[in-house]
N, C-alpha and C. Protein backbone atom coordinates (compact mmCIF):
# COMPACT_ATOMS: atom_id res chain seq x y z
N UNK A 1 -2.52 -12.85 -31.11
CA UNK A 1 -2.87 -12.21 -29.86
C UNK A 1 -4.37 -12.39 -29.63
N UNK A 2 -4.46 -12.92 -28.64
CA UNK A 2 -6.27 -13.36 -27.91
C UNK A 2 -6.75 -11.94 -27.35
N UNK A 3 -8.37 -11.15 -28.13
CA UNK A 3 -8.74 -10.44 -27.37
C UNK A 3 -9.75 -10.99 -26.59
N UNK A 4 -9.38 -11.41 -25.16
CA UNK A 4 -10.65 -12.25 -24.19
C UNK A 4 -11.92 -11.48 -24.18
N UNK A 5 -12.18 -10.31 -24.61
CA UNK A 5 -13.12 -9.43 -24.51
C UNK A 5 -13.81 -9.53 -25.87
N UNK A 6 -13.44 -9.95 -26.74
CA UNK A 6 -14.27 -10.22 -27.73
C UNK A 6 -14.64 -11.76 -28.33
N UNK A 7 -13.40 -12.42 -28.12
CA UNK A 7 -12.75 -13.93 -28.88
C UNK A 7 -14.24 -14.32 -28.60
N UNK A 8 -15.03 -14.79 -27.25
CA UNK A 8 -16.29 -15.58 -27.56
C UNK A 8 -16.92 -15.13 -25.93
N UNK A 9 -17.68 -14.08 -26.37
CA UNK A 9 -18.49 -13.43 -25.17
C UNK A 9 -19.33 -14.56 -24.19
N UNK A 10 -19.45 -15.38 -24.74
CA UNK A 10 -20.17 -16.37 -24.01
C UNK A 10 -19.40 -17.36 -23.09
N UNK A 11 -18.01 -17.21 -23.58
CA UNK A 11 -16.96 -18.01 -22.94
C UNK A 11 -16.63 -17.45 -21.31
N UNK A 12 -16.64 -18.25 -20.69
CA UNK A 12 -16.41 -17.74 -19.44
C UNK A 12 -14.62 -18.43 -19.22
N UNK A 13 -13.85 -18.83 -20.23
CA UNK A 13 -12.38 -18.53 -19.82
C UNK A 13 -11.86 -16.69 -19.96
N UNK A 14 -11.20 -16.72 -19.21
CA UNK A 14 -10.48 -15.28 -19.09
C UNK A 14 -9.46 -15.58 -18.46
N UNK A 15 -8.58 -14.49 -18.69
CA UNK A 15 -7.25 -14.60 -18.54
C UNK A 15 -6.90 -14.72 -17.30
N UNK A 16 -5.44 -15.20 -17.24
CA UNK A 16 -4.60 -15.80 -15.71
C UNK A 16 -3.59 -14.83 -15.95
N UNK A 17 -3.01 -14.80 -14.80
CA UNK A 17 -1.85 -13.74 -14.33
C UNK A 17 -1.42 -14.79 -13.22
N UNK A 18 -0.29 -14.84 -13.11
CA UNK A 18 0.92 -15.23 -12.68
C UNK A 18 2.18 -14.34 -12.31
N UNK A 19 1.80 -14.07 -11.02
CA UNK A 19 2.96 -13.16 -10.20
C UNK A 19 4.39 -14.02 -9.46
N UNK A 20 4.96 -13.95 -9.70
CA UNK A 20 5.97 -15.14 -9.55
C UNK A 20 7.30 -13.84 -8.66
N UNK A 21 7.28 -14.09 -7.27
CA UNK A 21 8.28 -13.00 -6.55
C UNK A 21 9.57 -14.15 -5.68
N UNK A 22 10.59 -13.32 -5.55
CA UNK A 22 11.06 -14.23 -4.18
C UNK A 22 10.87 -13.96 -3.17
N UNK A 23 10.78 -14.81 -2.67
CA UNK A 23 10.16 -15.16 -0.80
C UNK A 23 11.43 -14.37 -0.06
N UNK A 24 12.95 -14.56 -0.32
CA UNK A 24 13.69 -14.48 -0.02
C UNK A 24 14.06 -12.95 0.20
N UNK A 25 13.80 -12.34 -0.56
CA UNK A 25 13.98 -11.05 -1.02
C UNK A 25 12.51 -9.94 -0.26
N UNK A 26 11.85 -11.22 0.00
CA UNK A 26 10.55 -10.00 0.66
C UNK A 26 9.69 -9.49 -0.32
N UNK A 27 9.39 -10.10 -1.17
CA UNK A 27 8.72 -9.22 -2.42
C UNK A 27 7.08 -9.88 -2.47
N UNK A 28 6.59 -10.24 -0.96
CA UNK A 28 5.32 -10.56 -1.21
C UNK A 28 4.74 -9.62 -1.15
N UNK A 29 4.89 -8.86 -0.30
CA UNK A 29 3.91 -7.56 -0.28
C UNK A 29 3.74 -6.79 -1.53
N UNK A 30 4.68 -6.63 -2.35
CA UNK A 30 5.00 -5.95 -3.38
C UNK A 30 4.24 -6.68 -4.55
N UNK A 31 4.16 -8.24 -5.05
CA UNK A 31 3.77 -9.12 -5.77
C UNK A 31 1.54 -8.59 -5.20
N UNK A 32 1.60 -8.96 -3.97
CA UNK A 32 0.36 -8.98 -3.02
C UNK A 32 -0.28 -7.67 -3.81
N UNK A 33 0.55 -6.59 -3.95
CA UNK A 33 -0.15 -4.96 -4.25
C UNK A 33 -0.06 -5.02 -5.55
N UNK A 34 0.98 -5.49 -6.51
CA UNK A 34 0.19 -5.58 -7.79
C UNK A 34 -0.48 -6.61 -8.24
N UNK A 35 -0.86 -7.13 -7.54
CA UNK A 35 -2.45 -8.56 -7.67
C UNK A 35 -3.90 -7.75 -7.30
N UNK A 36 -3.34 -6.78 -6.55
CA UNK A 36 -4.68 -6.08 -5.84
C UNK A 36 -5.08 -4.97 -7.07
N UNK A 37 -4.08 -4.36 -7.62
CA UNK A 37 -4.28 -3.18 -8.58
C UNK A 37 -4.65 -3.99 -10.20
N UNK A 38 -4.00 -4.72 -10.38
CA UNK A 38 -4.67 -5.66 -11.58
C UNK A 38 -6.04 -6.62 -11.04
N UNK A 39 -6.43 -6.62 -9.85
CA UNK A 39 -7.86 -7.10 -9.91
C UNK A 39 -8.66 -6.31 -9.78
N UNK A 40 -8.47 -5.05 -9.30
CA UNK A 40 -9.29 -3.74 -9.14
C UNK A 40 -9.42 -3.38 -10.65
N UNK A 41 -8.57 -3.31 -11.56
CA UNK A 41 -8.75 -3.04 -13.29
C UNK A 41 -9.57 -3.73 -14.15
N UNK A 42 -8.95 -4.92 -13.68
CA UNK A 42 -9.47 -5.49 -14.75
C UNK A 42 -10.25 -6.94 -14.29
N UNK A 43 -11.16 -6.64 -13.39
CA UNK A 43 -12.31 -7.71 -12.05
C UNK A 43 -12.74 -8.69 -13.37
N UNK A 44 -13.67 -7.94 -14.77
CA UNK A 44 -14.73 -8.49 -14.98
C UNK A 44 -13.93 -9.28 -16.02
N UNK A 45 -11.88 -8.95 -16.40
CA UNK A 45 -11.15 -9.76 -17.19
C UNK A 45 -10.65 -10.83 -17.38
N UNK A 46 -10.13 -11.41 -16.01
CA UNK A 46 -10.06 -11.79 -15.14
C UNK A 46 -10.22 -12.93 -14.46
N UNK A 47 -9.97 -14.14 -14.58
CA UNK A 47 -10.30 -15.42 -14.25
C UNK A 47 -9.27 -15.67 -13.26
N UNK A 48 -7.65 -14.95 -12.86
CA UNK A 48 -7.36 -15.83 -11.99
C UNK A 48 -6.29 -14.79 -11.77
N UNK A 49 -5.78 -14.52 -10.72
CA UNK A 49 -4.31 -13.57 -10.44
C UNK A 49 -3.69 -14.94 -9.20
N UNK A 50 -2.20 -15.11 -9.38
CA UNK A 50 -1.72 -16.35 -8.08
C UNK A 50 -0.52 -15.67 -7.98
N UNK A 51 -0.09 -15.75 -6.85
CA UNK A 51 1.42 -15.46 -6.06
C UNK A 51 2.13 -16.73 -6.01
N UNK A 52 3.15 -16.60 -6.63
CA UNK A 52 3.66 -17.95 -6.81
C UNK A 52 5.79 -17.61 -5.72
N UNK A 53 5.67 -17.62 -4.83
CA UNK A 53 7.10 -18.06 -4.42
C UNK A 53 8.06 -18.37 -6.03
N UNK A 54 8.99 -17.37 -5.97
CA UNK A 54 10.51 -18.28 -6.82
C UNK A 54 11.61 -18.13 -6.70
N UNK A 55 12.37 -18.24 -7.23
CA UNK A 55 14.05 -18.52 -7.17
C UNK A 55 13.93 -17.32 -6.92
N UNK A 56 15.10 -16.86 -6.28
CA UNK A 56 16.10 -15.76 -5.48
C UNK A 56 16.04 -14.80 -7.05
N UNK A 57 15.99 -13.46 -6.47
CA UNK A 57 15.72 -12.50 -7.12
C UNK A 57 14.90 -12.08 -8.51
N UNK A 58 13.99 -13.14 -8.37
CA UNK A 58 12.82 -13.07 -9.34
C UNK A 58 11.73 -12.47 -9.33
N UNK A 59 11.29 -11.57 -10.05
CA UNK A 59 9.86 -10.63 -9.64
C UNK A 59 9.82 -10.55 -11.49
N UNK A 60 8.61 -11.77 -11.55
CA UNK A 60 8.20 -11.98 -13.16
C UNK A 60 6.38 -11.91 -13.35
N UNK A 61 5.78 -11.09 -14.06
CA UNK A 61 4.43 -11.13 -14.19
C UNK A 61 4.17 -12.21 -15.44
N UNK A 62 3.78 -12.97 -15.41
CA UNK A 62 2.68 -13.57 -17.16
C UNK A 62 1.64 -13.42 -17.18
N UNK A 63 1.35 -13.60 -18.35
CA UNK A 63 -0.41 -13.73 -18.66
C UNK A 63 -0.31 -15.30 -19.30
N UNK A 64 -1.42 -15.72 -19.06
CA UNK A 64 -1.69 -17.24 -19.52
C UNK A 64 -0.33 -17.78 -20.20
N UNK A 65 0.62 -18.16 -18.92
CA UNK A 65 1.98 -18.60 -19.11
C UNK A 65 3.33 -18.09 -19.99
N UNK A 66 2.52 -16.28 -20.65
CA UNK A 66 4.00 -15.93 -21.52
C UNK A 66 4.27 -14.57 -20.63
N UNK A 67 5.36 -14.68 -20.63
CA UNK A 67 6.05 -13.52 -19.45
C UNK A 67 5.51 -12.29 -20.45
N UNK A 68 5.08 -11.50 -19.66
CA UNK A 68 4.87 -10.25 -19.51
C UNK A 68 6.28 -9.02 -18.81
N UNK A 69 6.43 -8.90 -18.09
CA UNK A 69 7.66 -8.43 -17.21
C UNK A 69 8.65 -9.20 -16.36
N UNK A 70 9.73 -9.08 -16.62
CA UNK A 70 10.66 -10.29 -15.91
C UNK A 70 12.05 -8.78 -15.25
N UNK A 71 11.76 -9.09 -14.00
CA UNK A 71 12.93 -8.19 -13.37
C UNK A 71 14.04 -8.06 -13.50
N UNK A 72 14.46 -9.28 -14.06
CA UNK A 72 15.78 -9.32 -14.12
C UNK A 72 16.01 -8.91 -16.05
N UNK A 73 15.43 -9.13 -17.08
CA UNK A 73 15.45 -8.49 -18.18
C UNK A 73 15.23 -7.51 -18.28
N UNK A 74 14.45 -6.48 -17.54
CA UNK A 74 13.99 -5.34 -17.25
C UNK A 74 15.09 -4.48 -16.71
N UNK A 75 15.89 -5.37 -15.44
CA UNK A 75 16.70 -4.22 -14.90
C UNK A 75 15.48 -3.53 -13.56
N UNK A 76 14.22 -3.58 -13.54
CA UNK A 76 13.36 -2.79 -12.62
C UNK A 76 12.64 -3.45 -12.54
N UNK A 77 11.49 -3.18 -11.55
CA UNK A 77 10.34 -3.55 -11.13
C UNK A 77 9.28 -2.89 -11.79
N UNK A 78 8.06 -3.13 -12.61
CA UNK A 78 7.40 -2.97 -13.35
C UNK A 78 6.55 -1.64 -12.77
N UNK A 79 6.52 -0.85 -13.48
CA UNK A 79 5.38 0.06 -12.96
C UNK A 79 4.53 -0.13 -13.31
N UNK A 80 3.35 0.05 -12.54
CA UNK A 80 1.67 -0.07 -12.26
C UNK A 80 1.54 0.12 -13.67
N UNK A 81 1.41 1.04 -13.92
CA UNK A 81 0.68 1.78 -15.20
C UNK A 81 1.16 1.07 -16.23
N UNK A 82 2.11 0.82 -16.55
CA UNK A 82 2.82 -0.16 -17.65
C UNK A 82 2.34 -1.23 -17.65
N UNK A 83 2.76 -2.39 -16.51
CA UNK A 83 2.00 -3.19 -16.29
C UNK A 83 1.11 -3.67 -16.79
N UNK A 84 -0.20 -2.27 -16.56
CA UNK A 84 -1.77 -2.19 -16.65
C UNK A 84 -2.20 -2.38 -18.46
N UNK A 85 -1.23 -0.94 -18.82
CA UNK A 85 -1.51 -0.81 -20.27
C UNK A 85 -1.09 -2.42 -21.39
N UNK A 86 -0.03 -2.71 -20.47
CA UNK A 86 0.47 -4.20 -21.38
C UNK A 86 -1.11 -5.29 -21.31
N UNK A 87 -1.27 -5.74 -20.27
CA UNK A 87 -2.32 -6.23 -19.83
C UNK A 87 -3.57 -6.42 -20.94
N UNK A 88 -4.03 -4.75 -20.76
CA UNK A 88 -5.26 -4.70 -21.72
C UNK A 88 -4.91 -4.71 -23.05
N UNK A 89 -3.74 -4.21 -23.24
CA UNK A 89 -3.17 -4.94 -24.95
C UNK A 89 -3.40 -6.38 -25.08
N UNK A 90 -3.26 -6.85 -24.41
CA UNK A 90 -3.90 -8.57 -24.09
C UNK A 90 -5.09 -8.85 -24.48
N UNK A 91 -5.60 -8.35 -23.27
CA UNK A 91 -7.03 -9.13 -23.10
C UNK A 91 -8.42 -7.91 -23.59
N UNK A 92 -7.92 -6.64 -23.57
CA UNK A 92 -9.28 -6.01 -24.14
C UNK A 92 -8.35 -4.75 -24.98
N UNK A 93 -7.61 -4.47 -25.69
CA UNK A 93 -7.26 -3.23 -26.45
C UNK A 93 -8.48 -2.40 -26.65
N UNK A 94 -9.34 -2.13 -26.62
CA UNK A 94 -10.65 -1.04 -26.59
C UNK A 94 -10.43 -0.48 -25.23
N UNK A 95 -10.04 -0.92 -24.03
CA UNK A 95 -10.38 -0.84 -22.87
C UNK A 95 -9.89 0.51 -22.34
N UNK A 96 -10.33 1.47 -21.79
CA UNK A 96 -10.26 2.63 -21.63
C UNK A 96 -9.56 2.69 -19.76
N UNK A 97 -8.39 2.95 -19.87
CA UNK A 97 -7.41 2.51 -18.59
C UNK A 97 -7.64 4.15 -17.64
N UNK A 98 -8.21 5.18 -18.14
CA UNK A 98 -8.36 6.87 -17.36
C UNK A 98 -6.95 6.94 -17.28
N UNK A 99 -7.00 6.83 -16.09
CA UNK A 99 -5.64 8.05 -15.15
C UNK A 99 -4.03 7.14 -16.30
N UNK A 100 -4.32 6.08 -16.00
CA UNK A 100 -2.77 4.78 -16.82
C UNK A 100 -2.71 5.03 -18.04
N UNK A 101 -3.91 5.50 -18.74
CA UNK A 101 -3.54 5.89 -20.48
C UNK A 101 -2.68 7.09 -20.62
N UNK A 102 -2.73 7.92 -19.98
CA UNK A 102 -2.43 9.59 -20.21
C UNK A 102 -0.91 9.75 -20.01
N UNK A 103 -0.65 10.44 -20.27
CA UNK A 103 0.93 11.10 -20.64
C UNK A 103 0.82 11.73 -19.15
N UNK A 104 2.52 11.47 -18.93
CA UNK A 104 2.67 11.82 -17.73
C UNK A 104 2.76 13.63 -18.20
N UNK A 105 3.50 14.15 -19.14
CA UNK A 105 3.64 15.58 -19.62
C UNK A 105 2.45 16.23 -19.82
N UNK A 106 0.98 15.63 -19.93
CA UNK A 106 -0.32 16.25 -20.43
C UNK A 106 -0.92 16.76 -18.61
């Protein structure tokens, strides 16, 4: 597992995200709003978020080409916060997420 936040501070690669929705199904807007909430998190992580059109009933996130959330293995559409926390398990595990770390019961 690559932490981009430490692996080589001087490196200016950082991680890609790959939102992959169907066109068919209407799921740009939806793909569009979690591109906007993972670039608002994680701006300075961050090298690339793309909306990629796909096959009929697909709504799949990756990080540098390994699926992260796939809709149809899931059964659902990924929540934000999940999403978020998977993410920085990625690319910065130190990374302090506020409101997305906390227990929904606290």
């Amino acid at each position: 597992m690559k932490n981009w936040a430490t692996a080589n501070p001087m490196s200016e690669q950082k991680a890609k995200i790959e939102i992959e929705y169907c066109f068919k199904c209407k799921w740009l807007l939806r793909a569009a709003w979690v591109a906007q909430e993972l670039l608002s998190t994680f701006e300075d992580a961050l090298g690339e978020v793309s909306l990629q059109p796909g096959p009929s009933g697909e709504f799949n996130v990756r990080i540098d080409g390994e699926t992260l959330w796939s809709r149809k293995e899931e059964g659902q559409f990924p929540e934000t916060k999940v999403l978020k926390q998977l993410i920085r398990d990625r690319i910065d595990p130190e990374r302090d997420l506020g409101h997305s770390d906390r227990n929904d019961a606290s």
